[in-house]
Protein backbone atom coordinates (compact mmCIF):
# COMPACT_ATOMS: atom_id res chain seq x y z
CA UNK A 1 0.00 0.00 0.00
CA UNK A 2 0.49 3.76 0.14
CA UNK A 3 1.67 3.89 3.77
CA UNK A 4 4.74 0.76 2.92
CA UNK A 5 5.48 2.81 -0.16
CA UNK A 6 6.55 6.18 1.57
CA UNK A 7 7.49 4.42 4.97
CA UNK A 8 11.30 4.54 4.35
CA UNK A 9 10.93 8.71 3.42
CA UNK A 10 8.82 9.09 6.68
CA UNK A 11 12.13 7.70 8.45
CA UNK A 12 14.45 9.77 6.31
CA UNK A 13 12.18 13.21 6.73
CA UNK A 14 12.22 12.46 10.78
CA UNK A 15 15.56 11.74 10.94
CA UNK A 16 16.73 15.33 8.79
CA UNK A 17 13.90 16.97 11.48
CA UNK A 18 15.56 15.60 14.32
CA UNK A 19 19.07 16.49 13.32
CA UNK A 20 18.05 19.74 11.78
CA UNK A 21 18.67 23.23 13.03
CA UNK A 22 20.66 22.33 16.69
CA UNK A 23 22.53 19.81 14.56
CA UNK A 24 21.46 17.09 17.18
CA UNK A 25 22.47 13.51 17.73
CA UNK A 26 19.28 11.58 16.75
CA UNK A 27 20.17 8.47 16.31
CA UNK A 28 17.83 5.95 14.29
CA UNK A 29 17.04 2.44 15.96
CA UNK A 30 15.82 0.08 14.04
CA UNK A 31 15.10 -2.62 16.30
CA UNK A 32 14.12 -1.15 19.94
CA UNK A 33 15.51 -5.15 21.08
CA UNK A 34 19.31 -3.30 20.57
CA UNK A 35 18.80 0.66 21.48
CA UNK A 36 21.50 -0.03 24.28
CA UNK A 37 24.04 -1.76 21.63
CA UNK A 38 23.30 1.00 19.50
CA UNK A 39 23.45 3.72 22.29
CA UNK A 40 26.86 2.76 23.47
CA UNK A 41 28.27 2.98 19.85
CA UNK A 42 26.44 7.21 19.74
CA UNK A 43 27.89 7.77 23.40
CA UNK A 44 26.59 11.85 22.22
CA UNK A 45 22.90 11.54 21.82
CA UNK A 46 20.15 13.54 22.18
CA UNK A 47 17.69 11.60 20.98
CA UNK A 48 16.64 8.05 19.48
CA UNK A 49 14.09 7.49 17.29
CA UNK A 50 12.53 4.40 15.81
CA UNK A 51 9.64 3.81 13.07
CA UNK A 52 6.99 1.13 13.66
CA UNK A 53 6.17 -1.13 10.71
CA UNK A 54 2.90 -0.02 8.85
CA UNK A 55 -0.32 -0.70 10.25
CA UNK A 56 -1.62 -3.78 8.67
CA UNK A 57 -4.24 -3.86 6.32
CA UNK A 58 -6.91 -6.18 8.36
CA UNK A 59 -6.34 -3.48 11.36
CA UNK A 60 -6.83 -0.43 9.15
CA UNK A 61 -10.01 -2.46 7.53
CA UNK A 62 -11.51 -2.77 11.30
CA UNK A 63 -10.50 0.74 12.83
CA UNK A 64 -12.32 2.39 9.08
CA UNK A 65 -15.42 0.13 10.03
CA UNK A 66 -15.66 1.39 13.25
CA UNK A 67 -15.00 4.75 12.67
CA UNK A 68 -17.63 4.17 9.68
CA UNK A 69 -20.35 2.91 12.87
CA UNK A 70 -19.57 5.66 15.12
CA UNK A 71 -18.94 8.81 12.58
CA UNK A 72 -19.37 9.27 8.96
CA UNK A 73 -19.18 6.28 6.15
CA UNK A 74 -16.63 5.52 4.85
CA UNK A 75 -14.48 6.15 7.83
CA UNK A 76 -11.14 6.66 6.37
CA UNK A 77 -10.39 10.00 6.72
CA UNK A 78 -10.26 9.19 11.09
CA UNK A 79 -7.18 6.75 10.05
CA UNK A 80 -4.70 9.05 11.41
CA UNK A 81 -1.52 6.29 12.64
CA UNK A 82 -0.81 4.71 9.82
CA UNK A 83 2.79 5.45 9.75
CA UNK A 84 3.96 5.78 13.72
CA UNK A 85 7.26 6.52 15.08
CA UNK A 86 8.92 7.10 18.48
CA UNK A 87 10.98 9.36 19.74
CA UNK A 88 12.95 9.05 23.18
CA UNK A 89 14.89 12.26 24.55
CA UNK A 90 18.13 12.30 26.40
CA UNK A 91 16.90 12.50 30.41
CA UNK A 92 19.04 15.05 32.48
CA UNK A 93 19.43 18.50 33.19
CA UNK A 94 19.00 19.91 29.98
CA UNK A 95 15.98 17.16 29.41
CA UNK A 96 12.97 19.78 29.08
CA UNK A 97 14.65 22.34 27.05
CA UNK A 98 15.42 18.97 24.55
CA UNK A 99 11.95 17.69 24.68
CA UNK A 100 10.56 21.48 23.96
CA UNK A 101 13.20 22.01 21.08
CA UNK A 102 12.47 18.19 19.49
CA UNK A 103 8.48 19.48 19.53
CA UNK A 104 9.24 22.67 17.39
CA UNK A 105 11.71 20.37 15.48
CA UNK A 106 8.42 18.10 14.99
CA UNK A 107 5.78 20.42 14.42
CA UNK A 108 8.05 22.73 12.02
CA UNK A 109 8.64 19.26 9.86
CA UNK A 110 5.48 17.80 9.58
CA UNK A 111 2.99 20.90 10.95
């Protein structure tokens, strides 16, 4: 589908938004299993980020019925997660002023 199609330019575009204007350490995890393997090899981080695999197609097909029941038909236009991500910030003294400047970082990327 759509979603599998642009997934690996959804992780590109976060990654450039996370490393963007402060020129931050986001570091991409592909598999949360080894964020501490892949920590210890970016000792500077400020943030990790990983991308969940695309909603399935039998999940979307029951969430757009429902939303069909309880809204409008057809439903589609309340699918809102098909492409997810995560993104963990550094903890510490500086922590709020990173989780603050990695929500402008967000919102300035994707609005």
């Amino acid at each position: 589908g759509v979603a599998s199609e642009v997934l690996n330019d959804f992780k590109e575009q976060l990654g450039k938004a996370l490393n963007g204007d402060c020129g931050d350490n986001a570091v991409c995890v592909d598999d949360k299993e080894n964020v501490q393997t892949v920590l210890k090899e970016h000792q500077n981080w400020q943030r990790w980020f990983t991308v969940a695999k695309v909603k399935g197609a039998v999940r979307m097909k029951a969430k757009t019925k429902k939303y069909s029941e309880e809204k409008l038909w057809p439903g589609s236009e309340y699918l809102g997660d098909c492409l997810r991500a995560m993104v963990v910030c550094r903890g510490g003294k500086e922590s709020g002023d990173t989780i603050y400047q990695t929500w402008l970082q967000l919102k300035k990327a994707f609005g």
